[in-house]
N, C-alpha and C. Protein backbone atom coordinates (compact mmCIF):
# COMPACT_ATOMS: atom_id res chain seq x y z
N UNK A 1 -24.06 -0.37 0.73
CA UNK A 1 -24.04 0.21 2.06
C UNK A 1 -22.91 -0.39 2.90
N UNK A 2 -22.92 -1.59 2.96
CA UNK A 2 -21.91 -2.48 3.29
C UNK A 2 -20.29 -1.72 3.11
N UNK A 3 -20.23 -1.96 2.13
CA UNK A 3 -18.75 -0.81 1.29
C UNK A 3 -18.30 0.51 2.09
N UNK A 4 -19.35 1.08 1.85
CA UNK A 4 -19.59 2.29 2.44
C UNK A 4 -19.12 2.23 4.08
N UNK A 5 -20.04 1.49 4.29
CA UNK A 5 -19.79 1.40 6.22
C UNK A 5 -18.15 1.06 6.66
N UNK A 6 -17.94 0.14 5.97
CA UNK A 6 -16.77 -0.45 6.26
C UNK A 6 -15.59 0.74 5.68
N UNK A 7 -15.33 1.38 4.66
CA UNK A 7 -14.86 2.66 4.16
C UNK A 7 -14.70 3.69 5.83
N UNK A 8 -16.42 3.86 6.20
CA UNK A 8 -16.03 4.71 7.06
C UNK A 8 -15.11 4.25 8.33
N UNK A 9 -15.46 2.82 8.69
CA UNK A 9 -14.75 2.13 9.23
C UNK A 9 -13.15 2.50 10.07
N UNK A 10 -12.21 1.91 8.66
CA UNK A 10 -11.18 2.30 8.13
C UNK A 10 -11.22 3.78 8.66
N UNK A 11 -11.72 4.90 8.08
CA UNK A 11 -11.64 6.08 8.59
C UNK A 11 -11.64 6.55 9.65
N UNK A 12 -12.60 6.26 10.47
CA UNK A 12 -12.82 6.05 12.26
C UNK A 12 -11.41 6.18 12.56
N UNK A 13 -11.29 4.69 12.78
CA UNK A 13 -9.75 4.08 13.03
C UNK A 13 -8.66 4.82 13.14
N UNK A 14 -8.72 5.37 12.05
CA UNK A 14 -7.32 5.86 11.50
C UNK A 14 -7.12 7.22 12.06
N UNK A 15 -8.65 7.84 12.28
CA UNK A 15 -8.32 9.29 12.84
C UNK A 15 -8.97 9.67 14.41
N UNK A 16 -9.52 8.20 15.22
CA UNK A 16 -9.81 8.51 15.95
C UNK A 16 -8.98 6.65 17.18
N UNK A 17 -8.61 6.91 18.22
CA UNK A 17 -8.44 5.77 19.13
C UNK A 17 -9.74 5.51 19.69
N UNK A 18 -9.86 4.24 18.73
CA UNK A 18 -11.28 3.28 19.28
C UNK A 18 -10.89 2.29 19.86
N UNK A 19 -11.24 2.17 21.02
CA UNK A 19 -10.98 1.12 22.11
C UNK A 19 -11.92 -0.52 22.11
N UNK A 20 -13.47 0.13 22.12
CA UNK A 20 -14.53 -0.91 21.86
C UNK A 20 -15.48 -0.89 20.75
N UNK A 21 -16.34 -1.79 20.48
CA UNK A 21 -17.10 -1.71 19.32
C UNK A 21 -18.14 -0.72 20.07
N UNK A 22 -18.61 -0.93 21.25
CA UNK A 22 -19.30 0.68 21.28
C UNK A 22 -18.80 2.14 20.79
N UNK A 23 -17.83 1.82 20.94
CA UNK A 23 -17.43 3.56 20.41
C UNK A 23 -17.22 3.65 18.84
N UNK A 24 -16.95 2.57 18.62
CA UNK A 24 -17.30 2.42 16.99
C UNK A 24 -18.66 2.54 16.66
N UNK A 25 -19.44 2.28 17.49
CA UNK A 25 -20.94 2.42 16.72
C UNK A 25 -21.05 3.66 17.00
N UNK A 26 -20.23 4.41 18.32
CA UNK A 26 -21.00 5.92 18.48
C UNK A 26 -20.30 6.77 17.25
N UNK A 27 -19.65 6.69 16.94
CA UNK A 27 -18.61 6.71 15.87
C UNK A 27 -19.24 7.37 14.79
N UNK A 28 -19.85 5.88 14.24
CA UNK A 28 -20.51 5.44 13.12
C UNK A 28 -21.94 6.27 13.55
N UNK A 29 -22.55 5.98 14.25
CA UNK A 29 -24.06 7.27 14.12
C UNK A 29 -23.70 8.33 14.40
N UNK A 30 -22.71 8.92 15.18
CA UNK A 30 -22.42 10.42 14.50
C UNK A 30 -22.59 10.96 13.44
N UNK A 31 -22.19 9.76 12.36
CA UNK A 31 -22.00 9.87 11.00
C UNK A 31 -23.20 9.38 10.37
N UNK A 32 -24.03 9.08 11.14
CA UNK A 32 -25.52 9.11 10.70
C UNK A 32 -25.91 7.90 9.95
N UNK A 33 -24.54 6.51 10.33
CA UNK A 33 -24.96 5.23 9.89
C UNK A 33 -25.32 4.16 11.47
N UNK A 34 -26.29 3.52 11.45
CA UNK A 34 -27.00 2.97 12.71
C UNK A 34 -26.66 1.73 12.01
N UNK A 35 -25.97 0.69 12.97
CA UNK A 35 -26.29 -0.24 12.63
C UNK A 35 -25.86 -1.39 14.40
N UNK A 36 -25.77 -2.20 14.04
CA UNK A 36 -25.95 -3.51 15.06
C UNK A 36 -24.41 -4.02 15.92
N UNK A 37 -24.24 -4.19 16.83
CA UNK A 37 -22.66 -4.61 17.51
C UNK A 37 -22.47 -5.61 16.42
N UNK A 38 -23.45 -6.66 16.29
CA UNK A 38 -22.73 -7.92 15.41
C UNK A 38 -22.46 -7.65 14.15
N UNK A 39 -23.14 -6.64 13.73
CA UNK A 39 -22.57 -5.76 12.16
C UNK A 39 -21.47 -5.83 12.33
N UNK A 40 -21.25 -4.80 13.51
CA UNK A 40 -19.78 -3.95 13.51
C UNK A 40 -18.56 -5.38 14.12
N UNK A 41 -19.30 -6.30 14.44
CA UNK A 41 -18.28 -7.72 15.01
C UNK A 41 -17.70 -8.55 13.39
N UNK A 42 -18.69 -8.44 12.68
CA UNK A 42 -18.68 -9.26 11.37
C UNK A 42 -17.87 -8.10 10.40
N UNK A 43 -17.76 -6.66 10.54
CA UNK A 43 -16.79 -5.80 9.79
C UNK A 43 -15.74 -5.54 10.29
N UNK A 44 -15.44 -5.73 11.70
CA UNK A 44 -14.13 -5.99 12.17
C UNK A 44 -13.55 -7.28 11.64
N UNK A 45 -13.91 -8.23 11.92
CA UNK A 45 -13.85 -9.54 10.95
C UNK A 45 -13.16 -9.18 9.62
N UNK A 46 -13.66 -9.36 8.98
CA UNK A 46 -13.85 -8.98 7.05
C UNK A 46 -12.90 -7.96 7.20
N UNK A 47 -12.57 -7.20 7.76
CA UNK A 47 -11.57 -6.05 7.71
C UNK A 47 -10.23 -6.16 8.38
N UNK A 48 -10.38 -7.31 8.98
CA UNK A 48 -9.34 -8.11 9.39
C UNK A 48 -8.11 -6.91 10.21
N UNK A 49 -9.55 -6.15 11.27
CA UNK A 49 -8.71 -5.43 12.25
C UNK A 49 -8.31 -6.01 13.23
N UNK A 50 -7.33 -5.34 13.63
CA UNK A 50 -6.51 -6.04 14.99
C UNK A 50 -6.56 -4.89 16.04
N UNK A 51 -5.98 -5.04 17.54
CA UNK A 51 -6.21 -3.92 18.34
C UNK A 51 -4.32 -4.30 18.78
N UNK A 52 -3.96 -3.10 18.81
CA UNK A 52 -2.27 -2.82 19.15
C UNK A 52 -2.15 -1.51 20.20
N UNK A 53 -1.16 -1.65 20.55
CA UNK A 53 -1.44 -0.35 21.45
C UNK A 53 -0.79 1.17 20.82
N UNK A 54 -1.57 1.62 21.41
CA UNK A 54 -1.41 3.00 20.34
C UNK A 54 -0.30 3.85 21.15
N UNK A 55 0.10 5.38 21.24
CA UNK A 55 1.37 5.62 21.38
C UNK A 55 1.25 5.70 22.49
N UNK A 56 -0.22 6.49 23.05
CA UNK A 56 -1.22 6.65 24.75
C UNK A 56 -0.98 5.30 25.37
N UNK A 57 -0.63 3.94 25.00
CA UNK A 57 -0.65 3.24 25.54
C UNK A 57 -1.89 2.37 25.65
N UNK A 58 -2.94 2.95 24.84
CA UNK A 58 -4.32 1.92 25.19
C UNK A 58 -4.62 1.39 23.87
N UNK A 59 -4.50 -0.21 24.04
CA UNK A 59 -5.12 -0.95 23.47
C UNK A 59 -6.29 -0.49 21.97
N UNK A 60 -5.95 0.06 20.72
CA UNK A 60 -6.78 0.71 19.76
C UNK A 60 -7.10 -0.24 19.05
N UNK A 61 -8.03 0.04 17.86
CA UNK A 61 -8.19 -0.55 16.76
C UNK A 61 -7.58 -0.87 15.73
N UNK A 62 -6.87 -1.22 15.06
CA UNK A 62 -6.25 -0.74 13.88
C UNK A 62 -5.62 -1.82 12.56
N UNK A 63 -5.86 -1.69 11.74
CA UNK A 63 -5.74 -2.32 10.26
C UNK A 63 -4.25 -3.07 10.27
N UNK A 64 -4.48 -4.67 9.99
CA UNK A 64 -2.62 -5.35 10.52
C UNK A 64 -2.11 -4.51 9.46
N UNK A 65 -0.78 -5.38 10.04
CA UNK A 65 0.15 -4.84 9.08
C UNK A 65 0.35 -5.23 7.94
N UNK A 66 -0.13 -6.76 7.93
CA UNK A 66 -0.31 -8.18 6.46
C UNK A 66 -1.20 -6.75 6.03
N UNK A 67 -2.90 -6.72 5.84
CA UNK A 67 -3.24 -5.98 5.44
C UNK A 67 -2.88 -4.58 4.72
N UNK A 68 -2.23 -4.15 5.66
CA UNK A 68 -1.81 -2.63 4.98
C UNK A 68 -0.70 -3.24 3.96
N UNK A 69 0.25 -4.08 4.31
CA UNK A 69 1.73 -4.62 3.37
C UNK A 69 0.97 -4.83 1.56
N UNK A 70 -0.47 -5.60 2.09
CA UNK A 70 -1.46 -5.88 0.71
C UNK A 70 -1.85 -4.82 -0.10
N UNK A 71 -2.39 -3.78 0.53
CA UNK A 71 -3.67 -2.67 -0.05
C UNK A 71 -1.84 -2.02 -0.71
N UNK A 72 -1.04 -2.02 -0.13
CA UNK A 72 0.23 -0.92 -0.22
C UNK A 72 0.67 -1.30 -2.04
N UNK A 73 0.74 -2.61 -1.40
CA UNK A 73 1.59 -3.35 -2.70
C UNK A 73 0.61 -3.28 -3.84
N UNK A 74 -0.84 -3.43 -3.57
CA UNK A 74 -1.60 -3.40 -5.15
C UNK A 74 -1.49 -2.12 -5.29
N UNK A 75 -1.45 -1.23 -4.68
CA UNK A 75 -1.67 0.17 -5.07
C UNK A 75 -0.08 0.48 -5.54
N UNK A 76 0.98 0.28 -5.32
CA UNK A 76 1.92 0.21 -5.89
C UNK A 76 2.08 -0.32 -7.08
N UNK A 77 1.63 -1.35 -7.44
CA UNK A 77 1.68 -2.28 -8.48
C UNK A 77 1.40 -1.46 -9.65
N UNK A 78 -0.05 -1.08 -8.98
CA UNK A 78 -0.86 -0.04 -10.16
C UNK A 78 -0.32 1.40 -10.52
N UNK A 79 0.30 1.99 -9.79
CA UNK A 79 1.49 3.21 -10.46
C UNK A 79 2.25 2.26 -11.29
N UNK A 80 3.00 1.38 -11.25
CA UNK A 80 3.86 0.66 -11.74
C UNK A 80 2.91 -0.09 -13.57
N UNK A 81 1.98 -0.37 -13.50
CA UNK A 81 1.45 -0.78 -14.38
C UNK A 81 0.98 0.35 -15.42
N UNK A 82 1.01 1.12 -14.66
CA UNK A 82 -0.10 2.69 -15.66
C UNK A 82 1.06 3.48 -15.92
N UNK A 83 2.00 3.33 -15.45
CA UNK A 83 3.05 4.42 -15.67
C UNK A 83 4.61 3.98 -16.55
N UNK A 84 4.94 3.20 -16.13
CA UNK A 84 6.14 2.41 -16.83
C UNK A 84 5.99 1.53 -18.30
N UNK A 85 6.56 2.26 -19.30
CA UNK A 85 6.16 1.99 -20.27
C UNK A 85 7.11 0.59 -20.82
N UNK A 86 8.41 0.83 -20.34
CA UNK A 86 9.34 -0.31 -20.35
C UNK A 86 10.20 -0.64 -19.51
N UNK A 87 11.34 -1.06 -19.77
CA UNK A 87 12.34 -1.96 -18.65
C UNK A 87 13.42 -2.29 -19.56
N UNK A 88 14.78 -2.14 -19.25
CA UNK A 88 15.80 -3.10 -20.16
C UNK A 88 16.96 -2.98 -18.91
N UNK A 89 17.72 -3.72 -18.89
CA UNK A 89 18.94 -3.65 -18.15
C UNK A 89 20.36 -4.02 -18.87
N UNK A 90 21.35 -3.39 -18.29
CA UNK A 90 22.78 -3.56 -18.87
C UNK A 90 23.38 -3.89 -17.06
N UNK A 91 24.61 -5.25 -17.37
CA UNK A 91 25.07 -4.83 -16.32
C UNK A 91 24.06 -4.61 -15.05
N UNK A 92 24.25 -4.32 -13.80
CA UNK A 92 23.86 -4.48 -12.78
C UNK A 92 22.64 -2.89 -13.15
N UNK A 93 22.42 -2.27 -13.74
CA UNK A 93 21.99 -0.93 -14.14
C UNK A 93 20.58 -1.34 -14.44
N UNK A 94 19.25 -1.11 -14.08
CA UNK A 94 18.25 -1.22 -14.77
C UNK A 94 17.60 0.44 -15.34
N UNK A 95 17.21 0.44 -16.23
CA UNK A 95 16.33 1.75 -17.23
C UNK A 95 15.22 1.13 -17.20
N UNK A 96 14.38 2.59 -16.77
CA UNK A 96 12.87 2.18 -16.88
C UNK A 96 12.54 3.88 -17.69
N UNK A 97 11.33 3.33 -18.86
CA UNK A 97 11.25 4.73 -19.57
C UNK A 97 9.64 4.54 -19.02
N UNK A 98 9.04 5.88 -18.41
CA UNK A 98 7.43 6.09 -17.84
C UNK A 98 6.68 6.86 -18.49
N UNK A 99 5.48 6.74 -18.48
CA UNK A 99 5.01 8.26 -19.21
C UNK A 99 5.49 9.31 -19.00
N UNK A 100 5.67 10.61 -19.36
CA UNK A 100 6.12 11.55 -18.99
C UNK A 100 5.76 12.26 -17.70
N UNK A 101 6.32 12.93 -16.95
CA UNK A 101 6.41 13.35 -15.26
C UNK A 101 5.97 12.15 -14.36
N UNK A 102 5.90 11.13 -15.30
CA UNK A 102 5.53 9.68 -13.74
C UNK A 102 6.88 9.08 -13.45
N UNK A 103 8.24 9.64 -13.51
CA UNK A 103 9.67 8.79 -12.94
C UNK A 103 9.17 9.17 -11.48
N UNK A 104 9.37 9.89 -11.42
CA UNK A 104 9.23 10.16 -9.80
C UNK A 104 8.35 9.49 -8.67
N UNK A 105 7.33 9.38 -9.09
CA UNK A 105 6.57 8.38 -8.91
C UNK A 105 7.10 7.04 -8.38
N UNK A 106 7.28 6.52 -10.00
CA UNK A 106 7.37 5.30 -9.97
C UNK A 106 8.80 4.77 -9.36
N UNK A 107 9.81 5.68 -9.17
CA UNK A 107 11.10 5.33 -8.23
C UNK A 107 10.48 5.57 -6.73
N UNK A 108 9.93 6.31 -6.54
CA UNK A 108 9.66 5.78 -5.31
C UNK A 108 8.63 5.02 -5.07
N UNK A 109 7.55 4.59 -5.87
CA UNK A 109 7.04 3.42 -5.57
C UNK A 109 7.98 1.92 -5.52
N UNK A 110 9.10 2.04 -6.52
CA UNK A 110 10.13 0.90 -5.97
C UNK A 110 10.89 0.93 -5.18
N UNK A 111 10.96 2.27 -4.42
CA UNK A 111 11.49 2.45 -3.38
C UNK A 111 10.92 2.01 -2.28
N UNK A 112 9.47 1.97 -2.30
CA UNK A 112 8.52 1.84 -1.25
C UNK A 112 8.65 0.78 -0.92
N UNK A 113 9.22 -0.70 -2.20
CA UNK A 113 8.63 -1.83 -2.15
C UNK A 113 9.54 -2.76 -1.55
N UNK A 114 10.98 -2.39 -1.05
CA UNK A 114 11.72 -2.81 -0.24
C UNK A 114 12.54 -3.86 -1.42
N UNK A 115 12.41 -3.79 -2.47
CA UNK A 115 13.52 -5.06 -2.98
C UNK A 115 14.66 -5.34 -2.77
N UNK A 116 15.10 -6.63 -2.48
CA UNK A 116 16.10 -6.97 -1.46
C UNK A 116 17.47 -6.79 -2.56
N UNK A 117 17.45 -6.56 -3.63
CA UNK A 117 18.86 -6.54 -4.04
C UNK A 117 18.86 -5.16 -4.67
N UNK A 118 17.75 -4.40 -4.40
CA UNK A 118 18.09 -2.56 -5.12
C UNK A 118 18.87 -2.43 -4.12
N UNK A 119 19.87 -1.63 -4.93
CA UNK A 119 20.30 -0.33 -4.28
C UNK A 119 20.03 0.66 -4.02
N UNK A 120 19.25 1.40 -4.94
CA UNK A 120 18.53 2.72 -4.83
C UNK A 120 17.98 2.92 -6.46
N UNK A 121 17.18 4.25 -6.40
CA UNK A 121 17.15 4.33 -7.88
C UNK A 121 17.25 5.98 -7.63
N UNK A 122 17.17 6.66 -9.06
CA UNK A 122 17.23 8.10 -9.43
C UNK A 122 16.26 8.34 -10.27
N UNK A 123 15.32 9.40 -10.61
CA UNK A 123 14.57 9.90 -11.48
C UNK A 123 14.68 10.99 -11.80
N UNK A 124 14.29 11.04 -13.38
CA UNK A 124 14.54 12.72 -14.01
C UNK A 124 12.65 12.38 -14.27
N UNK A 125 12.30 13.36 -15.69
CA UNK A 125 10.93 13.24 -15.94
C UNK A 125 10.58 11.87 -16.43
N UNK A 126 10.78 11.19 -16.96
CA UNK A 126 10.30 10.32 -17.88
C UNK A 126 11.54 8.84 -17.88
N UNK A 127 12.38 8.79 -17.15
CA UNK A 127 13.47 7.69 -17.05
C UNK A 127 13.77 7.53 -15.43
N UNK A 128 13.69 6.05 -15.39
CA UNK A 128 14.15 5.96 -13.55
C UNK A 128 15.55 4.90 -14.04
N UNK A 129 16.78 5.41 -13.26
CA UNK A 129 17.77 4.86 -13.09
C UNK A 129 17.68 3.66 -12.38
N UNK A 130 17.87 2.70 -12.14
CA UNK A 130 17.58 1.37 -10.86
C UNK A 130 18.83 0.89 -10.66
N UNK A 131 19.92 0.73 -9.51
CA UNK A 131 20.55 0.01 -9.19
C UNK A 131 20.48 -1.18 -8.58
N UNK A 132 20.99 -2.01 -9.30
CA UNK A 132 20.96 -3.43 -8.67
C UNK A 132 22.42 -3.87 -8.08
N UNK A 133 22.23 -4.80 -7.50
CA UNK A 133 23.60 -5.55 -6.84
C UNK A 133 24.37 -5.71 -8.03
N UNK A 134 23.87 -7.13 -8.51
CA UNK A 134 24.45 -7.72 -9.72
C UNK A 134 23.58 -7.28 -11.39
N UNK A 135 24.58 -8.07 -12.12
CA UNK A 135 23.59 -8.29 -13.45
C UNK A 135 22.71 -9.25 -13.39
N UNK A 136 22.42 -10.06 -12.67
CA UNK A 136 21.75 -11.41 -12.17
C UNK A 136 20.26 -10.61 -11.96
N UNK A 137 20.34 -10.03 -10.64
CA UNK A 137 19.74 -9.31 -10.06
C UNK A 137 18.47 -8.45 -11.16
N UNK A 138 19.81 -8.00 -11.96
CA UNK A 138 18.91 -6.85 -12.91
C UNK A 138 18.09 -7.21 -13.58
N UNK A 139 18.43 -8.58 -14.24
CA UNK A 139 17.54 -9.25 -15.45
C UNK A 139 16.47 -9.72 -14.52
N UNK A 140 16.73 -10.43 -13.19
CA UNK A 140 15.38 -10.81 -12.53
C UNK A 140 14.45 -9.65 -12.24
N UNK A 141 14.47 -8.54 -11.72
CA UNK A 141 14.23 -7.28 -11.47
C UNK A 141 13.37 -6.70 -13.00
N UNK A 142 14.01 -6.65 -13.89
CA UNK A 142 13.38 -6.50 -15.14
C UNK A 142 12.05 -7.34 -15.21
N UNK A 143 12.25 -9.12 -15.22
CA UNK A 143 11.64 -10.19 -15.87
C UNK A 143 10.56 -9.50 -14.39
N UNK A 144 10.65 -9.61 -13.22
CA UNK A 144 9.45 -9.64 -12.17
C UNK A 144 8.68 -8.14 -12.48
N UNK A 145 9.10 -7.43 -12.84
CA UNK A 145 8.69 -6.17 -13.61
C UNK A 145 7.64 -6.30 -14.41
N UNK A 146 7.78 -6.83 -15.86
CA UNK A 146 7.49 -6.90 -16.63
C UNK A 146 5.91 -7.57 -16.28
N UNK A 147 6.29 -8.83 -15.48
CA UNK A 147 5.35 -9.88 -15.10
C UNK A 147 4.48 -8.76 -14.29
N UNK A 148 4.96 -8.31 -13.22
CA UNK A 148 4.23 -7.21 -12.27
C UNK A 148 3.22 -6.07 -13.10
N UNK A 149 3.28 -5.81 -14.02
CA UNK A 149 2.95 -4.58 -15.49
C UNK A 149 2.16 -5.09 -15.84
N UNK A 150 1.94 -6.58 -16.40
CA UNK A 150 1.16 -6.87 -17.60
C UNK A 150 -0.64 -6.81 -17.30
């Protein structure tokens, strides 16, 4: 139930500007879950929401950014693990071969991930191009890859 609540939580949030934990609970029994302010004090907690101001200008609820940078990156990770079958580099050039129709994907999941010495990458079906700065670069890029996959 716990899971659940906190799920809808997250959802609230995201599609509605909640100001106080009252309106989170009215929220939440709309949705036909009742529960306690100190519930909802101890799942703000654990959910490690913060309040920022929203575009209206008032003070909202909403999931940090550490947080989201986390949930982003495992969920990245995991395209990256299920999909990329290998890695080799030449030169500043990295090749990545994926299951078939997951390049696309998976270049922009390394696109997503901000690495400080890509340049960019390219995808066809099944091969992502990776530019790196250097050859330095590439082999580390490969080796943190690999490690990132297993």
């Amino acid at each position: 139930m716990k899971e659940k609540r906190q799920a809808m939580i997250l959802e609230i949030i995201r599609s509605q500007e909640i100001e106080t934990q009252e309106q989170l609970l009215a929220a939440l029994a709309e949705r036909g879950v009742r529960c306690t302010q100190a519930t909802i004090s101890r799942d703000i907690k654990e959910l490690r929401l913060i309040k920022e101001q929203s575009r209206s200008g008032r003070y909202v609820y909403s999931t940090s950014r550490q947080q989201q940078t986390a949930d982003r990156t495992q969920g990245l990770q995991s395209i990256l693990r299920e999909g990329v079958i290998s890695s080799d580099w030449a030169q500043n050039l990295v090749v990545l071969k994926t299951m078939p129709a997951l390049a696309n994907a998976a270049a922009a999941t390394l696109d997503g991930m901000d690495w400080p010495d890509m340049v960019g990458s390219i995808a066809g079906d099944d091969t992502v191009l990776v530019i790196m700065r250097t050859s330095a670069d590439a082999e580390r890029f490969c080796e943190d890859l690999r490690d990132m996959t297993k």
